[in-house]
C-alpha atoms as a PDB file:
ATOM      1  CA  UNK A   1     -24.799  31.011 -11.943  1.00  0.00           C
ATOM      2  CA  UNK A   2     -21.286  31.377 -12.850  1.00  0.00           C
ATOM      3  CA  UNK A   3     -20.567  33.494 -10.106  1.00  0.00           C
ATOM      4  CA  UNK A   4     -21.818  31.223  -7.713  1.00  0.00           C
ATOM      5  CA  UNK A   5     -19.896  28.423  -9.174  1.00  0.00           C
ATOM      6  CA  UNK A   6     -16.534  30.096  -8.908  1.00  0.00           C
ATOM      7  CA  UNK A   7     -17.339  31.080  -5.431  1.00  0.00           C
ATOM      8  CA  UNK A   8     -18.163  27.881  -4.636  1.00  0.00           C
ATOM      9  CA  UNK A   9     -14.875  26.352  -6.243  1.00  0.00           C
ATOM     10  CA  UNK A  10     -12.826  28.836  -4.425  1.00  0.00           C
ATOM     11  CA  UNK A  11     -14.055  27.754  -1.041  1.00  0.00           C
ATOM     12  CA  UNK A  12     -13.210  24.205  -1.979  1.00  0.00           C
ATOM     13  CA  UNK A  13      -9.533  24.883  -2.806  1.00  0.00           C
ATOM     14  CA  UNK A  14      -9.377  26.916   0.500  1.00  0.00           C
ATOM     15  CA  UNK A  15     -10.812  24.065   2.485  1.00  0.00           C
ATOM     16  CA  UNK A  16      -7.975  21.536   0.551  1.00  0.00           C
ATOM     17  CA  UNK A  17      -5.375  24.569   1.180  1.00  0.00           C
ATOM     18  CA  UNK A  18      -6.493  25.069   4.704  1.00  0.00           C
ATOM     19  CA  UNK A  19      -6.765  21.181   5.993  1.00  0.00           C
ATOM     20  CA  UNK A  20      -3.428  20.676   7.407  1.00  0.00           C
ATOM     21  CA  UNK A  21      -3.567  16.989   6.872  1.00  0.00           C
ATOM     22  CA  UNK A  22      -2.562  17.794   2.898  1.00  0.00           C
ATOM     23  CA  UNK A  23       0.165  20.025   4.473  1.00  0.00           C
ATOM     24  CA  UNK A  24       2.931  17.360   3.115  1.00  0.00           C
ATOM     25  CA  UNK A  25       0.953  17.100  -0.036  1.00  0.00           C
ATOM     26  CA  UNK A  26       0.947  20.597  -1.170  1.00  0.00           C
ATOM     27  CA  UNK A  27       4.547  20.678  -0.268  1.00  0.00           C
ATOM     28  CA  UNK A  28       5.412  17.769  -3.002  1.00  0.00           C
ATOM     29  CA  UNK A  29       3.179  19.130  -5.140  1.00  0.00           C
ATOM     30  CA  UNK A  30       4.285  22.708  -5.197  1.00  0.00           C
ATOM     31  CA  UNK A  31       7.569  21.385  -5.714  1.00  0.00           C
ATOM     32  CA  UNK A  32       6.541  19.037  -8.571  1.00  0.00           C
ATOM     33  CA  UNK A  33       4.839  21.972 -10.501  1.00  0.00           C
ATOM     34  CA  UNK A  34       8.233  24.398  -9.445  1.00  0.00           C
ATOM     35  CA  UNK A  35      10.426  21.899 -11.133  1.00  0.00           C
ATOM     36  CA  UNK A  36       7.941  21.499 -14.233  1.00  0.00           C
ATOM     37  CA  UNK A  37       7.855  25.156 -14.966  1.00  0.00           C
ATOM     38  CA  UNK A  38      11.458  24.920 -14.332  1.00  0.00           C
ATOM     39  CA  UNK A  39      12.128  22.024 -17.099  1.00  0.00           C
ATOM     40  CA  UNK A  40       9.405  24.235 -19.495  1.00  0.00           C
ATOM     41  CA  UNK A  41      11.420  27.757 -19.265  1.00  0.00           C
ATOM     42  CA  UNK A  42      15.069  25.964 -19.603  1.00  0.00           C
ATOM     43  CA  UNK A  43      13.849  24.034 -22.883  1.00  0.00           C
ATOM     44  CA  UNK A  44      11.552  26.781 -24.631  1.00  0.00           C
ATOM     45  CA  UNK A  45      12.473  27.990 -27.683  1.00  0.00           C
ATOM     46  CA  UNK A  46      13.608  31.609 -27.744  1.00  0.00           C
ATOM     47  CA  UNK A  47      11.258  33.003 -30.224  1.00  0.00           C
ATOM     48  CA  UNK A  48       8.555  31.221 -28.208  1.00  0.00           C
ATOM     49  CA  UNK A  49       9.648  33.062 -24.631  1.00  0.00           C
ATOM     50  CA  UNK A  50      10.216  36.465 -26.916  1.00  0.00           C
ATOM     51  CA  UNK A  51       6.647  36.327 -28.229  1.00  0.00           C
ATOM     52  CA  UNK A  52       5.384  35.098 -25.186  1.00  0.00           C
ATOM     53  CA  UNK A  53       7.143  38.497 -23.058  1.00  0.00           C
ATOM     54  CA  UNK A  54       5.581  40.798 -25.918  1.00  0.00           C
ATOM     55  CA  UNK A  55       2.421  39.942 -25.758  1.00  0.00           C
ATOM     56  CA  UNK A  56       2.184  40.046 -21.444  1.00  0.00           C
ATOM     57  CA  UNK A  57       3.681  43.588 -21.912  1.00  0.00           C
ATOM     58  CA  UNK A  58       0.718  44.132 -24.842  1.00  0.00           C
ATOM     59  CA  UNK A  59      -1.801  43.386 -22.058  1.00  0.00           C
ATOM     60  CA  UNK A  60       0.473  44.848 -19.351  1.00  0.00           C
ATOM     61  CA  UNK A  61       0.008  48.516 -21.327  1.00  0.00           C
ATOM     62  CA  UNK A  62      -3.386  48.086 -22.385  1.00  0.00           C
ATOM     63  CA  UNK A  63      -5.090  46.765 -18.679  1.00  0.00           C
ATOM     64  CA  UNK A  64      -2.773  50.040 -17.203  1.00  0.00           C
ATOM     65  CA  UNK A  65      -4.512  52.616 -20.235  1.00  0.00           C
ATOM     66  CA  UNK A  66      -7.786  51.020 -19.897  1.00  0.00           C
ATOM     67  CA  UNK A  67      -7.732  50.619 -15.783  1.00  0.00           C
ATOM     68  CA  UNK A  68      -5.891  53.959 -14.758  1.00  0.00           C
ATOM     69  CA  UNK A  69      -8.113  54.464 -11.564  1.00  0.00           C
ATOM     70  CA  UNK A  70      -7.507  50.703 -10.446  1.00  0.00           C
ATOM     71  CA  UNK A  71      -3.505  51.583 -10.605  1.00  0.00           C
ATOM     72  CA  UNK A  72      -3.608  54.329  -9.024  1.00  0.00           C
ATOM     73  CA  UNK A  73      -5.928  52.214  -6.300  1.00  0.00           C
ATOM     74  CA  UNK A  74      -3.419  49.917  -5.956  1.00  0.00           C
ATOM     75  CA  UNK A  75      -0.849  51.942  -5.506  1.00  0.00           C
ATOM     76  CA  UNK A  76      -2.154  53.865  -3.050  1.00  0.00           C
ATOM     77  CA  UNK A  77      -3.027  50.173  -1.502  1.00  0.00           C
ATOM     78  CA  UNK A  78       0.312  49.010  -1.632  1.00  0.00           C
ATOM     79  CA  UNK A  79       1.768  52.408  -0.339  1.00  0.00           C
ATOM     80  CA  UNK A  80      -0.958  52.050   2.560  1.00  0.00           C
ATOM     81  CA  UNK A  81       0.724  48.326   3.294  1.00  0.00           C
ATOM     82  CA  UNK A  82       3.870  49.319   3.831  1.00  0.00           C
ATOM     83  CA  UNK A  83       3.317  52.514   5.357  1.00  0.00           C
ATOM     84  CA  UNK A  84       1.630  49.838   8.406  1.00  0.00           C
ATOM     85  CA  UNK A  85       4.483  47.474   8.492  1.00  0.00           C
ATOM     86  CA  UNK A  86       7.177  47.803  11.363  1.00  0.00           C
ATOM     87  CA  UNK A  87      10.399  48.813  10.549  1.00  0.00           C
ATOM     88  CA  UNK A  88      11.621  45.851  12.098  1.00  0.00           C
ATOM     89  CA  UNK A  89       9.627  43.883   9.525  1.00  0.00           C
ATOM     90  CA  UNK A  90      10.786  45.478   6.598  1.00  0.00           C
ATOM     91  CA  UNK A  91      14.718  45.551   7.550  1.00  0.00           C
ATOM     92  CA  UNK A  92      13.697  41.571   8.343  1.00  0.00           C
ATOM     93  CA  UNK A  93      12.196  41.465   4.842  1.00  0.00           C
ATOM     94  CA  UNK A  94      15.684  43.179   3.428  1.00  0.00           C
ATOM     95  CA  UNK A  95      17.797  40.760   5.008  1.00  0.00           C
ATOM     96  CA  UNK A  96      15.860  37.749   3.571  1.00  0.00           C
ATOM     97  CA  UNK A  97      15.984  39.109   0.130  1.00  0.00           C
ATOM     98  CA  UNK A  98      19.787  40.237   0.535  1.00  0.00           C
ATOM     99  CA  UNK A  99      20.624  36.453   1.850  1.00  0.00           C
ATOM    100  CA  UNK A 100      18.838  35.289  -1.343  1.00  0.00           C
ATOM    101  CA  UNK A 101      20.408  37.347  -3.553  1.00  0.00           C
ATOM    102  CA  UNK A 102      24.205  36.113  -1.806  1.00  0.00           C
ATOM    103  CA  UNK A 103      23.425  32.609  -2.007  1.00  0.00           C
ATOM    104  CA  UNK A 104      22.234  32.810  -6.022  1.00  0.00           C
ATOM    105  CA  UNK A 105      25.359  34.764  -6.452  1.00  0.00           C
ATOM    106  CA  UNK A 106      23.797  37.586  -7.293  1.00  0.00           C
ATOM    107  CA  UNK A 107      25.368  40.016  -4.230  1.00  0.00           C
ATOM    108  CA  UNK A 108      28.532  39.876  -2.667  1.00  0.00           C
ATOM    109  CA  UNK A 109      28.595  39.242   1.362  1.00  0.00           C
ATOM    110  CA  UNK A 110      29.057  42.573   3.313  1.00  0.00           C
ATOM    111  CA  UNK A 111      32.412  40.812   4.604  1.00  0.00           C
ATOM    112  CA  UNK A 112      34.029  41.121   1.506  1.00  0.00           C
ATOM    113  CA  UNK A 113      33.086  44.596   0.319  1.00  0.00           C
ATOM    114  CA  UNK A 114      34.552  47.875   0.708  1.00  0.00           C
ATOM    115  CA  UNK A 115      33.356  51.004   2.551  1.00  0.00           C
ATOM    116  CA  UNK A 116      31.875  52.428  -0.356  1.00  0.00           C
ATOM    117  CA  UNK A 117      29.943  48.852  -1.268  1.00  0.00           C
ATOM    118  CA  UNK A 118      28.438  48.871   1.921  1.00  0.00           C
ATOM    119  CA  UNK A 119      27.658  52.116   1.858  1.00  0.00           C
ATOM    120  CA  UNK A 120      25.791  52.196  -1.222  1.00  0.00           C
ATOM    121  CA  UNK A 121      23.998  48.829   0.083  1.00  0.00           C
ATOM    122  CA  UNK A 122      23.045  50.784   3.095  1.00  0.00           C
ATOM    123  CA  UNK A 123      21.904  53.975   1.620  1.00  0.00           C
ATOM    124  CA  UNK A 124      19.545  51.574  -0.748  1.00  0.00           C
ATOM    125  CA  UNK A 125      18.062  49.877   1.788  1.00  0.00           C
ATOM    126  CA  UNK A 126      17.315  53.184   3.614  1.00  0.00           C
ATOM    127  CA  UNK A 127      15.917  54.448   0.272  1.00  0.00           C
ATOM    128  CA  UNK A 128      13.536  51.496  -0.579  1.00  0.00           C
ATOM    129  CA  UNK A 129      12.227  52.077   3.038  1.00  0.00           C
ATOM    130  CA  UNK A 130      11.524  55.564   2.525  1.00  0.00           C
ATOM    131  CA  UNK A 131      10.245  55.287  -1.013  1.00  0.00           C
ATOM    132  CA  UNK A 132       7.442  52.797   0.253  1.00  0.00           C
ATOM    133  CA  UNK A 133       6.654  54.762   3.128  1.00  0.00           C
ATOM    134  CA  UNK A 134       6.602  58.162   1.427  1.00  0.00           C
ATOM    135  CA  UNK A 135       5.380  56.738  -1.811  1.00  0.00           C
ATOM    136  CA  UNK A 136       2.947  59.677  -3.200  1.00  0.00           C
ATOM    137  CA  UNK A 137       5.525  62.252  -1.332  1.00  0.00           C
ATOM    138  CA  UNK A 138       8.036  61.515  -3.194  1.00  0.00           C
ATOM    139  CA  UNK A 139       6.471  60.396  -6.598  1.00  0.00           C
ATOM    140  CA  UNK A 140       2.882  62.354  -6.448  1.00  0.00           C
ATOM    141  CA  UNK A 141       2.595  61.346 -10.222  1.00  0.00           C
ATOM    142  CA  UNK A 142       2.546  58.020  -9.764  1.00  0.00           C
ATOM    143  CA  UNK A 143       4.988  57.937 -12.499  1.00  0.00           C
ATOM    144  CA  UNK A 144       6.363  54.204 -13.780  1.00  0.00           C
ATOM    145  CA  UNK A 145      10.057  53.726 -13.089  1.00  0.00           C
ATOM    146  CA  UNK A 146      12.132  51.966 -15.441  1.00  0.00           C
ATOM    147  CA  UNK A 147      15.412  51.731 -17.011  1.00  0.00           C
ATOM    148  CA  UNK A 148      14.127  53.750 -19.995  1.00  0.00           C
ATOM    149  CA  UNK A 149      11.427  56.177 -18.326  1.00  0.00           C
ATOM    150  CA  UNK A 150      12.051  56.946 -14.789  1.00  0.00           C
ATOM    151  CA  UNK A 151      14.392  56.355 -12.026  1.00  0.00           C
ATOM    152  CA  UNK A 152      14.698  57.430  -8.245  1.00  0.00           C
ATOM    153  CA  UNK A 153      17.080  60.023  -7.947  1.00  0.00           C
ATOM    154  CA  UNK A 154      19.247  60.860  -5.373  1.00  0.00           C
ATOM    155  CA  UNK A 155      19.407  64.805  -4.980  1.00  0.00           C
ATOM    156  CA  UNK A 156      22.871  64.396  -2.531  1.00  0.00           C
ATOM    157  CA  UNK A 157      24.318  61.719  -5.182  1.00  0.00           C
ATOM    158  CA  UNK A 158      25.668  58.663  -3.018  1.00  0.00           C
ATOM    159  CA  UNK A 159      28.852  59.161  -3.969  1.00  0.00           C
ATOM    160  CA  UNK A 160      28.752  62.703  -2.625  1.00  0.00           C
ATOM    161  CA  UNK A 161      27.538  61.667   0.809  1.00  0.00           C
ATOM    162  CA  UNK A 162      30.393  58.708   1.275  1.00  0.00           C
ATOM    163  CA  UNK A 163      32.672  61.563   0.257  1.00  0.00           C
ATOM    164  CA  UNK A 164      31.388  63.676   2.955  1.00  0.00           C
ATOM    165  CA  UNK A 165      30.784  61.010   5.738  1.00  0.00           C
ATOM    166  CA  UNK A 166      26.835  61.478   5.459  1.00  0.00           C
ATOM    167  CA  UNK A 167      24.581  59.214   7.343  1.00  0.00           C
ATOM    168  CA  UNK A 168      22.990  56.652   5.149  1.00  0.00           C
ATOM    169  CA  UNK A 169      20.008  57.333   6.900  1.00  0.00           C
ATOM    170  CA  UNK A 170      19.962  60.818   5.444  1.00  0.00           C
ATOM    171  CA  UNK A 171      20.886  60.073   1.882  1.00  0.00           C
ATOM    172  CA  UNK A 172      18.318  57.751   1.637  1.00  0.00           C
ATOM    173  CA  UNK A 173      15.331  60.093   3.030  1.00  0.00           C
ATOM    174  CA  UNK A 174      12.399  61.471   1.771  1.00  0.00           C
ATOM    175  CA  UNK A 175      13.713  64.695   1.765  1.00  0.00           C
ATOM    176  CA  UNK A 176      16.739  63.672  -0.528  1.00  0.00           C
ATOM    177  CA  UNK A 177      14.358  61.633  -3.226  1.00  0.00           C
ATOM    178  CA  UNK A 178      12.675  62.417  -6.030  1.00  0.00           C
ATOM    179  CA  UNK A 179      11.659  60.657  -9.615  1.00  0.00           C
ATOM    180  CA  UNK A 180      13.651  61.981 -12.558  1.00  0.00           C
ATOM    181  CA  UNK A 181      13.416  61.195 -16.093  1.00  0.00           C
ATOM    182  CA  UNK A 182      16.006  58.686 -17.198  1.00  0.00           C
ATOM    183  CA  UNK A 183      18.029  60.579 -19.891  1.00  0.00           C
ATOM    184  CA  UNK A 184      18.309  63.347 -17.241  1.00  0.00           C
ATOM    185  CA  UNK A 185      19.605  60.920 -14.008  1.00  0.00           C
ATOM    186  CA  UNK A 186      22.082  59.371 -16.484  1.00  0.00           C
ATOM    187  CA  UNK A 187      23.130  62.362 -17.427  1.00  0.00           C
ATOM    188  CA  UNK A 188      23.796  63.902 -14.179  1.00  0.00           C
ATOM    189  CA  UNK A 189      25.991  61.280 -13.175  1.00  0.00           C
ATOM    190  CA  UNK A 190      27.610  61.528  -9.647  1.00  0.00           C
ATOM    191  CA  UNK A 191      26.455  65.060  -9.517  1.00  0.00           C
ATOM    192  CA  UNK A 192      23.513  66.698  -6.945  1.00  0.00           C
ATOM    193  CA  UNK A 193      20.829  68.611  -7.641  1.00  0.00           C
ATOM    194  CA  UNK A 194      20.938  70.090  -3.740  1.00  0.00           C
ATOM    195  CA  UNK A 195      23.301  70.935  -1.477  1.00  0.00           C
ATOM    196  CA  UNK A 196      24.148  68.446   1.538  1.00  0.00           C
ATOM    197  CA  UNK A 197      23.712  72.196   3.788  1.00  0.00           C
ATOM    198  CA  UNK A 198      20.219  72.060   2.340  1.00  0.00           C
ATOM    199  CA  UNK A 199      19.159  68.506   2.862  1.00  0.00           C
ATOM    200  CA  UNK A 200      20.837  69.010   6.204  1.00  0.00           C
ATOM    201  CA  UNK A 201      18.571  71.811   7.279  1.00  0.00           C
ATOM    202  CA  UNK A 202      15.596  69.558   6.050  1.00  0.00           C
ATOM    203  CA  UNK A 203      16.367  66.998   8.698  1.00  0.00           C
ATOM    204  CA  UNK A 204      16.824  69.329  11.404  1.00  0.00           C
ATOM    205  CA  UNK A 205      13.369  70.316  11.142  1.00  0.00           C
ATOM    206  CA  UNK A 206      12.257  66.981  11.350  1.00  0.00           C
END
């Protein structure tokens, strides 16, 4: 019964969403609730937001250690996704979030930034291409990244292949990627864990 009552709720919100005479309606609406939520987060009280944050993580942890098999399935989902996309969609997808990120001054336009800036913004946007691509190559472990457990290492550091006038194409590769425990990518620094011969080679073969 309550199955079939949620179903049948669902198609009536698609049929409101869907009926492009409310088009102008959502619109107002969306933005009505967007400012609301707005107006809610810039006057909550900061133990309120704190508490709130710790106990989303709470359930974040214990869905992931009670669901393993449904993250891994949607990872391998959302690997499968992107690995279908064009590359002309995802560099289209880049640019939108890059323009986003300028006009909340968040990023600095490429016109005032240095070779090595633009470098490093090109090698990352080779690298996020690569890592969603070659997800389960490069991290078969599905391991979580984060500031505190793991990050996505450059084996050529970036630094290493501005030095050396290495394609950002290359640095950014599958074959120059790999997930390393936090303590250990701090700790290396600017330093690589191959040699740019190596990685090289790896790309010949391609």
């Amino acid at each position: 019964m309550k199955k079939q009552r949620s179903q049948s709720i669902s198609e009536s919100v698609k049929a409101v969403w869907d009926n492009p005479e409310n088009k102008n309606w959502l619109k107002e609406r969306n933005i009505k609730v967007s400012l609301a939520a707005q107006n809610m987060w810039d006057n909550a009280d900061d133990d309120w937001l704190k508490n709130r944050s710790k106990k989303l993580s709470k359930a974040t942890r214990e869905y992931t250690a009670n669901n393993p098999d449904k993250i891994i399935l949607r990872g391998q989902k959302h690997s499968e996704f992107h690995k279908n996309r064009s590359r002309e969609d995802k560099e289209e997808t880049y640019k939108k979030y890059l323009d986003t990120r300028i006009k909340n001054g968040n990023a600095i336009p490429k016109e005032l930034k240095n070779d090595y800036e633009r470098y490093v913004e090109l090698v990352w946007k080779y690298t996020n291409i690569s890592y969603s691509e070659h997800y389960y190559e490069i991290n078969p472990n599905n391991l979580k990244r984060g500031r505190t457990t793991y990050h996505l290492d450059h084996k050529v550091s970036i630094f290493e292949g501005f030095n050396n006038s290495i394609l950002p194409n290359i640095i950014g590769s599958k074959y120059n990627l790999e997930i390393l425990e936090a303590k250990k990518n701090l700790s290396k620094q600017r330093k690589s864990s191959q040699l740019i011969s190596e990685l090289l080679n790896k790309h010949k073969g391609i």
